[in-house]
PDB file of N, CA and C in Angstrom:
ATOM      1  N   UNK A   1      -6.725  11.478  14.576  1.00  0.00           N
ATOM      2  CA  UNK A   1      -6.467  12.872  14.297  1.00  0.00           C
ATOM      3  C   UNK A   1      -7.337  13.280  13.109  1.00  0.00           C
ATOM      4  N   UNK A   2      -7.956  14.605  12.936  1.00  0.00           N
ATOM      5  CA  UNK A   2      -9.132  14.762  12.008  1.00  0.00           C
ATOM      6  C   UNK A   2      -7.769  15.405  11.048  1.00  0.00           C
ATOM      7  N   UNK A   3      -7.682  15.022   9.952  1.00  0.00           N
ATOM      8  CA  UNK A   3      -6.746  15.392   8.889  1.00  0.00           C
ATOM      9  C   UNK A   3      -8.248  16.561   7.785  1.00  0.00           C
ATOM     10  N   UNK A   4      -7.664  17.633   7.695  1.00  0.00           N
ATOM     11  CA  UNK A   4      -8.726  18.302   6.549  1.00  0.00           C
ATOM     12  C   UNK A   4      -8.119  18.634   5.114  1.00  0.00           C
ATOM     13  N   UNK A   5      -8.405  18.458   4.207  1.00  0.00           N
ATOM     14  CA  UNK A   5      -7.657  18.793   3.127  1.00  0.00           C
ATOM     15  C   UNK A   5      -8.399  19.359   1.953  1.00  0.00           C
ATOM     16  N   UNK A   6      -8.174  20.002   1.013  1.00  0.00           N
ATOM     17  CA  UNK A   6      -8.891  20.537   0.071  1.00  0.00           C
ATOM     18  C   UNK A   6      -9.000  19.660  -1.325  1.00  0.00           C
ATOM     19  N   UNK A   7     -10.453  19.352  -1.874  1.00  0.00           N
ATOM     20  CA  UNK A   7     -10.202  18.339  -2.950  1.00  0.00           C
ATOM     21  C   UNK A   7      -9.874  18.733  -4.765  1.00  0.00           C
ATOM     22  N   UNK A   8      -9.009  18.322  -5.016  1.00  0.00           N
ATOM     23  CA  UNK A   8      -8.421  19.042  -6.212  1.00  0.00           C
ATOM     24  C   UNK A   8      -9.644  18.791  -7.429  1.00  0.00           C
ATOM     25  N   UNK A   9     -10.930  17.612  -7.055  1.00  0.00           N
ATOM     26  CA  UNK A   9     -11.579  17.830  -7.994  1.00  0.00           C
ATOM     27  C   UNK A   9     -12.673  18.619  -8.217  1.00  0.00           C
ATOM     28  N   UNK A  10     -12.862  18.844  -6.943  1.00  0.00           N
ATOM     29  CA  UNK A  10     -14.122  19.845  -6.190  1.00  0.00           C
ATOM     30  C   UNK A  10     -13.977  20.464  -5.918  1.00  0.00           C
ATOM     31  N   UNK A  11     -12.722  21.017  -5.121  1.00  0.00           N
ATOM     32  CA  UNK A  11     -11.978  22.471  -4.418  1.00  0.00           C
ATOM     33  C   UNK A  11     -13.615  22.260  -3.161  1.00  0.00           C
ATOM     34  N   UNK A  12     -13.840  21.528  -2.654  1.00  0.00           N
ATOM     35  CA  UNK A  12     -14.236  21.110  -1.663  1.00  0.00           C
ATOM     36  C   UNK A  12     -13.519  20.807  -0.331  1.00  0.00           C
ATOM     37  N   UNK A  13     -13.913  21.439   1.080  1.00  0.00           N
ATOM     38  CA  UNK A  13     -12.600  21.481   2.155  1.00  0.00           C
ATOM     39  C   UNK A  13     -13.359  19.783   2.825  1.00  0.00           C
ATOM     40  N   UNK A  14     -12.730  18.865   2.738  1.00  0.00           N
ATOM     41  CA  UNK A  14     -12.795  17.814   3.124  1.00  0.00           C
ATOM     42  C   UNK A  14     -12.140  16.742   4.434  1.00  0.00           C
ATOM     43  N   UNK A  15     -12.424  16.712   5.663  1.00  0.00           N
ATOM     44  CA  UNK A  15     -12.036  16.577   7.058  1.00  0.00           C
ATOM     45  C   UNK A  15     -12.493  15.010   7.574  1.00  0.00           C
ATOM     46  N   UNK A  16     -11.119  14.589   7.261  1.00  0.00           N
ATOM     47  CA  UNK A  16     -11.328  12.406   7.950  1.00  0.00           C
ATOM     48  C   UNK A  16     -10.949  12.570   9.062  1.00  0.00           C
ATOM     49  N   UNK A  17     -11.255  11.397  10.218  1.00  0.00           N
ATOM     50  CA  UNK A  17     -10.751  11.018  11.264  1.00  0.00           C
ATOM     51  C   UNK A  17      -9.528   9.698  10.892  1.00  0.00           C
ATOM     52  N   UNK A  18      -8.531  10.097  11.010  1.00  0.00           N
ATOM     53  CA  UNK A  18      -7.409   9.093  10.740  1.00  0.00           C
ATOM     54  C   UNK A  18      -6.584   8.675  11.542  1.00  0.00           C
ATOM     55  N   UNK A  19      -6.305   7.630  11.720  1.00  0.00           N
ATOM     56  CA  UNK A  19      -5.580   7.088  12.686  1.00  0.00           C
ATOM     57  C   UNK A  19      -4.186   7.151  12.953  1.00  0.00           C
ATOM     58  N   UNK A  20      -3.503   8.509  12.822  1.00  0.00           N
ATOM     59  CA  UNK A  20      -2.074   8.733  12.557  1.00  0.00           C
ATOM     60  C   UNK A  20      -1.786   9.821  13.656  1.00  0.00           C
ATOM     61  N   UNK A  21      -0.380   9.673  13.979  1.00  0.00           N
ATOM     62  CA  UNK A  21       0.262  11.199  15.165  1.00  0.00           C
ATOM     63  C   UNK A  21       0.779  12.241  13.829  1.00  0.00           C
ATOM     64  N   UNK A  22       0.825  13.036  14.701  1.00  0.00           N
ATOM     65  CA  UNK A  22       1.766  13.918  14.459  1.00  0.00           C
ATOM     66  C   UNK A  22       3.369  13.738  13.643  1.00  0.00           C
ATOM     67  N   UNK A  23       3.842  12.919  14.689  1.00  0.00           N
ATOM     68  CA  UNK A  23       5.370  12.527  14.316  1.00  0.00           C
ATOM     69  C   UNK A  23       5.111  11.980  12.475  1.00  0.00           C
ATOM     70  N   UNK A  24       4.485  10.808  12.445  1.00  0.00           N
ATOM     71  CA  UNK A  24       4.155  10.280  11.315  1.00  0.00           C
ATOM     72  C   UNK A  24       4.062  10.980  10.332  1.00  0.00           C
ATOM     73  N   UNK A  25       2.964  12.041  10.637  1.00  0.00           N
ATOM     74  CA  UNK A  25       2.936  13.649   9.364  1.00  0.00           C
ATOM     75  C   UNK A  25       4.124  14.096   9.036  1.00  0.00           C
ATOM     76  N   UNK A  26       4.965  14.159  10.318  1.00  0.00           N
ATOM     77  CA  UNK A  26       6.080  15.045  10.421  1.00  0.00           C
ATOM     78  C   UNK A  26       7.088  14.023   9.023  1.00  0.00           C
ATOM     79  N   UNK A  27       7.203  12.752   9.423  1.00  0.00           N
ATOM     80  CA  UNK A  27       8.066  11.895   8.642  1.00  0.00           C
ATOM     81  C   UNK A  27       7.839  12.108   7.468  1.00  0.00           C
ATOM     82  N   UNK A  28       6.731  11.680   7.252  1.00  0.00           N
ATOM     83  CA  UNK A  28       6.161  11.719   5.301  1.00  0.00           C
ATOM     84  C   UNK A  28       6.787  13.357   5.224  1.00  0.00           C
ATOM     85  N   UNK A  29       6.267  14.885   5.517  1.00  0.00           N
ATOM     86  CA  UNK A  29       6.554  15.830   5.157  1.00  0.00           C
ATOM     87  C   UNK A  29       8.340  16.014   4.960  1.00  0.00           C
ATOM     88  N   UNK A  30       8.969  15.280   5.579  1.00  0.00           N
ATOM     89  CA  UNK A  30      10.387  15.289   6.013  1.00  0.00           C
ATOM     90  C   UNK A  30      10.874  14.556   4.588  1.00  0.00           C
ATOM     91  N   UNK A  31      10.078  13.505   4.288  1.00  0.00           N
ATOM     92  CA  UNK A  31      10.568  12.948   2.835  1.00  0.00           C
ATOM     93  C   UNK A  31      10.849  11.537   2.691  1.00  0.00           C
ATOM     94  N   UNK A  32      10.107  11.515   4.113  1.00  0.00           N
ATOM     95  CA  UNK A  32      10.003   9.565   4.176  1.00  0.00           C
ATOM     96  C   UNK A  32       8.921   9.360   3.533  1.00  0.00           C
ATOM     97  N   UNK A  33       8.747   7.637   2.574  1.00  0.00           N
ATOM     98  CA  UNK A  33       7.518   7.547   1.505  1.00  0.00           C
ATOM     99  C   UNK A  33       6.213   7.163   2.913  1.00  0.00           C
ATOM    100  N   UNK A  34       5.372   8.115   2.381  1.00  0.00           N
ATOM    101  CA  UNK A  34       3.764   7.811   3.124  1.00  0.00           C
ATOM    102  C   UNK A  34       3.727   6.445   3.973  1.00  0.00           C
ATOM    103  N   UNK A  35       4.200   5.188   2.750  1.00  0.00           N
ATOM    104  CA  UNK A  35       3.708   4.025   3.167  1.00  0.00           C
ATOM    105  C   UNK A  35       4.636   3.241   4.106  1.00  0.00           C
ATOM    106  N   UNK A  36       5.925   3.909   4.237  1.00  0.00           N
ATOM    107  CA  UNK A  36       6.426   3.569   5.276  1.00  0.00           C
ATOM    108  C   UNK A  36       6.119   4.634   6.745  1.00  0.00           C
ATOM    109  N   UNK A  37       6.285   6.029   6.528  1.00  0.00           N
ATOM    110  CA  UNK A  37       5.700   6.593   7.432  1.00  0.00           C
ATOM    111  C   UNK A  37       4.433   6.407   8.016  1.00  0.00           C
ATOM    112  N   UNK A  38       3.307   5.422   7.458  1.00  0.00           N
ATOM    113  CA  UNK A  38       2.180   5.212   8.144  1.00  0.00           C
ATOM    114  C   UNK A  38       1.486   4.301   7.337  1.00  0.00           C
ATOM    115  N   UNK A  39       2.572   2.960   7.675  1.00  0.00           N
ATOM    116  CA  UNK A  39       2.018   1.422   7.182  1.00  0.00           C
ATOM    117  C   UNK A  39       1.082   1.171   7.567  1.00  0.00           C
ATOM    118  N   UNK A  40       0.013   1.323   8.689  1.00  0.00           N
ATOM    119  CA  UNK A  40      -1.117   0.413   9.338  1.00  0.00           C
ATOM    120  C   UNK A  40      -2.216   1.491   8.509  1.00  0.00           C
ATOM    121  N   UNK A  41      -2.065   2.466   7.623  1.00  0.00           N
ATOM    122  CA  UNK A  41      -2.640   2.932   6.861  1.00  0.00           C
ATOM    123  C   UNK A  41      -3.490   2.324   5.756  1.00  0.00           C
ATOM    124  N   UNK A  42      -4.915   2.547   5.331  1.00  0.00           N
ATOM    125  CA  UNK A  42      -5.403   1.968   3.548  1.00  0.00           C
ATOM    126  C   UNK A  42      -4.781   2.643   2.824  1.00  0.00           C
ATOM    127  N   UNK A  43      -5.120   2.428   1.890  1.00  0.00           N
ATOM    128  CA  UNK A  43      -4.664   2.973   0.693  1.00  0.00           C
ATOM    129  C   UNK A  43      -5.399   4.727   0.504  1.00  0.00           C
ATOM    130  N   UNK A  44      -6.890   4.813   0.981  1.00  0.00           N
ATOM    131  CA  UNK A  44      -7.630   5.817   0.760  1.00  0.00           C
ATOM    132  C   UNK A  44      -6.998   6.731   1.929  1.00  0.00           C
ATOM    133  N   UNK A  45      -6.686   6.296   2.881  1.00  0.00           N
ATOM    134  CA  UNK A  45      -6.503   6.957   4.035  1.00  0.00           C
ATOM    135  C   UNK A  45      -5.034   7.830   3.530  1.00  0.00           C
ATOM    136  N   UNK A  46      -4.430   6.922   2.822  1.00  0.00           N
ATOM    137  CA  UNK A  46      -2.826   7.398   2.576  1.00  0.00           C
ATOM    138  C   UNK A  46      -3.229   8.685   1.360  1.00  0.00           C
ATOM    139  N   UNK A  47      -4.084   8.717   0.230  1.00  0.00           N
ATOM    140  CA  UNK A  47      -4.436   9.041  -0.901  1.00  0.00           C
ATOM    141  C   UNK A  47      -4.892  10.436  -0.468  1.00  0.00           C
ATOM    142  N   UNK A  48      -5.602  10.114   0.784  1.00  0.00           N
ATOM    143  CA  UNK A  48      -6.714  11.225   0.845  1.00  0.00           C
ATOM    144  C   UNK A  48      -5.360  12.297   1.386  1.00  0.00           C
ATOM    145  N   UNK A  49      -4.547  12.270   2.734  1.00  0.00           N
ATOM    146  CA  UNK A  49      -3.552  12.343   3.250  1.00  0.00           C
ATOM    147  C   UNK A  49      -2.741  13.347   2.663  1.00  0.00           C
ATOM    148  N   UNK A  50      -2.183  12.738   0.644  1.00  0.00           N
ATOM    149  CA  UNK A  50      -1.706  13.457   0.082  1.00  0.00           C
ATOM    150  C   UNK A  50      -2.266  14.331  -0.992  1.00  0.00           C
ATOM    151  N   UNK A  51      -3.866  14.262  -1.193  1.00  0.00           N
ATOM    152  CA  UNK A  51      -4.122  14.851  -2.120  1.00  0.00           C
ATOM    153  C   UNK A  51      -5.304  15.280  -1.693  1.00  0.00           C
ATOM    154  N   UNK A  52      -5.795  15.081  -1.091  1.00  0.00           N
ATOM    155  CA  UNK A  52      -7.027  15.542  -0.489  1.00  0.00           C
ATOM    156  C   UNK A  52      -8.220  14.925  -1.247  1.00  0.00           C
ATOM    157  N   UNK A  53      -8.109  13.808  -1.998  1.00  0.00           N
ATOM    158  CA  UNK A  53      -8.804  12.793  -2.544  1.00  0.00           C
ATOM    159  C   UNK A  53      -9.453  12.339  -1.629  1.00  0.00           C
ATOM    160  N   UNK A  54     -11.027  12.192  -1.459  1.00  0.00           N
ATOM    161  CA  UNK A  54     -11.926  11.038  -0.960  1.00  0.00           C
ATOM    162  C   UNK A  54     -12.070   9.917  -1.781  1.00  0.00           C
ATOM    163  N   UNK A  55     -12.848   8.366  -1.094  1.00  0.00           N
ATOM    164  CA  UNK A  55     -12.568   7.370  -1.856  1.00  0.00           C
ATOM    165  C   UNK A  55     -13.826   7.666  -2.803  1.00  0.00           C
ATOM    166  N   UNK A  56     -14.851   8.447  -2.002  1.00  0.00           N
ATOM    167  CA  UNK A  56     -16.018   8.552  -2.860  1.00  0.00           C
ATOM    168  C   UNK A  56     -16.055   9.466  -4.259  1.00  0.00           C
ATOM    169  N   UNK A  57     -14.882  10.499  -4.199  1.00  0.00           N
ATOM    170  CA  UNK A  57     -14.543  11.413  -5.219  1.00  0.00           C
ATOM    171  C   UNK A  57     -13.604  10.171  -6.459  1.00  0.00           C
ATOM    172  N   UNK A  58     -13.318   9.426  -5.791  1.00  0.00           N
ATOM    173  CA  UNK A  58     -12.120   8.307  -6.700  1.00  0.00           C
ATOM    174  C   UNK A  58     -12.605   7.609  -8.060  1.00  0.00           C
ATOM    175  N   UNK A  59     -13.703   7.542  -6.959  1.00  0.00           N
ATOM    176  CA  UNK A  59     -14.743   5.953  -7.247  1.00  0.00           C
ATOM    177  C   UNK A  59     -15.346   6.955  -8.437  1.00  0.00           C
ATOM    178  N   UNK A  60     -15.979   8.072  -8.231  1.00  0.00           N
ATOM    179  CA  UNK A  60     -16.599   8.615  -9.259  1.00  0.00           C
ATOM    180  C   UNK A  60     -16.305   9.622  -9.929  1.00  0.00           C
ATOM    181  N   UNK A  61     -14.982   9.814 -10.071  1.00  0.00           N
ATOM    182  CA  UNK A  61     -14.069  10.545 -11.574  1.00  0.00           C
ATOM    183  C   UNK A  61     -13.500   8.866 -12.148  1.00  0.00           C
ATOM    184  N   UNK A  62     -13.304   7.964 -11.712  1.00  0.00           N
ATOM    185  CA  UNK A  62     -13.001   6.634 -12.600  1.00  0.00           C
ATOM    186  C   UNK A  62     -13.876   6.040 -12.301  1.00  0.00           C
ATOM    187  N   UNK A  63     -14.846   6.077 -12.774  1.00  0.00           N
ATOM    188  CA  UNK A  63     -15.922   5.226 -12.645  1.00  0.00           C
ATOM    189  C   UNK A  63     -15.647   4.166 -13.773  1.00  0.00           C
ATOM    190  N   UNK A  64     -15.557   2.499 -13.701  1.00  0.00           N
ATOM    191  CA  UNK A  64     -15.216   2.017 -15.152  1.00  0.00           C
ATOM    192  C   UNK A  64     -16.317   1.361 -14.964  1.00  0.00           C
ATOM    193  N   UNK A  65     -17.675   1.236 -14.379  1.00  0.00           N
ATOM    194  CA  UNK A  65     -18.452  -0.220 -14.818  1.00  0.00           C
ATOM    195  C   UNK A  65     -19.209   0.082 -15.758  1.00  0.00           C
ATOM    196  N   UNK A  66     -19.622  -0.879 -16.782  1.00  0.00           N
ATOM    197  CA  UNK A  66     -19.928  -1.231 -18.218  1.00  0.00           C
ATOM    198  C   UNK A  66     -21.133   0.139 -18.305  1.00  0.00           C
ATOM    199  N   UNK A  67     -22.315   0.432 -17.334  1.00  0.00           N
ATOM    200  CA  UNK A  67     -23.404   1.599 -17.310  1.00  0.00           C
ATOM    201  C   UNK A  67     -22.397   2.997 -17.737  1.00  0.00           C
ATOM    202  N   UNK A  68     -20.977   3.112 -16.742  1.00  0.00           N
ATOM    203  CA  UNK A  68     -20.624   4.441 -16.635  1.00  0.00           C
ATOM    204  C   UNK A  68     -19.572   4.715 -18.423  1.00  0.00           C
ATOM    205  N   UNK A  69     -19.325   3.847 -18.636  1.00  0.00           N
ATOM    206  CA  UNK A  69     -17.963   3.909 -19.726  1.00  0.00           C
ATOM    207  C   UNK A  69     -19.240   3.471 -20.976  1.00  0.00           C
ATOM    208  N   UNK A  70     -20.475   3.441 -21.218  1.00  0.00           N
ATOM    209  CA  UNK A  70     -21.269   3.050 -21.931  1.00  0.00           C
ATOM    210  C   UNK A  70     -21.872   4.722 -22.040  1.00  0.00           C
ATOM    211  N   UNK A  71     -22.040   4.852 -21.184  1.00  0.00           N
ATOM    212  CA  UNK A  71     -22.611   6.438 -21.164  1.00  0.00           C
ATOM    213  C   UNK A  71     -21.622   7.657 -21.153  1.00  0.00           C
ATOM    214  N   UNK A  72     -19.867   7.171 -21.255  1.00  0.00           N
ATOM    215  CA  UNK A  72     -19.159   8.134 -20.942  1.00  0.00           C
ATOM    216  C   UNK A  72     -19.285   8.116 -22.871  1.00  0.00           C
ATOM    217  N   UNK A  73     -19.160   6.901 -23.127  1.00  0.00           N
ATOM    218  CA  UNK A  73     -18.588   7.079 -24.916  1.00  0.00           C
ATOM    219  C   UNK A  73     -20.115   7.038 -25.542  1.00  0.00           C
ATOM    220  N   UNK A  74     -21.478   7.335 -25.357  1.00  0.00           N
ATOM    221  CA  UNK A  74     -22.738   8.122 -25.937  1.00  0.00           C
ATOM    222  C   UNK A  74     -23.210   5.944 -26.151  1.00  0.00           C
ATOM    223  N   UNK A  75     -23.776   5.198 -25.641  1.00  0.00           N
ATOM    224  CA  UNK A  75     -23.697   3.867 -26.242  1.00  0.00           C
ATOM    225  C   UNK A  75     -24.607   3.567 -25.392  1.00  0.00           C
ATOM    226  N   UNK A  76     -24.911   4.396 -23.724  1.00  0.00           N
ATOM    227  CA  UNK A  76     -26.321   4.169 -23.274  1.00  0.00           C
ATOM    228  C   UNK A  76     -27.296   4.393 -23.306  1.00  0.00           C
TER     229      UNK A  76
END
């Protein structure tokens, strides 16, 4: 199912192919937790789902390797 969602860091409209029904949406919205409503889920798939987070938007607002946190605090 193509899930589209809007990204809260980009306000970018962002559209996955995910492997979930309907019913499943229906559960999580109903107030069952995500990860039981759609265990065979990743983690990004579940993330993106509720927030409209990509993994690639994730990866690079926390960027921690030694180049990015060297250049976040002025040291590169």
């Amino acid at each position: 199912m193509q899930i589209t969602r809007t990204s809260p860091f980009t306000g970018k409209l962002n559209t996955r192919e995910i492997n979930v029904t309907e019913a499943q949406l229906e559960a999580w919205q109903g107030g069952q937790l995500i990860q039981e409503a759609m265990p065979h889920l990743s983690a990004d798939d579940r993330e993106f789902i509720k927030t409209g987070i990509t993994p690639e938007e994730w990866d690079k607002m926390f960027d921690e390797s030694p180049e990015s946190l060297a250049d976040a605090y002025g040291l590169g």
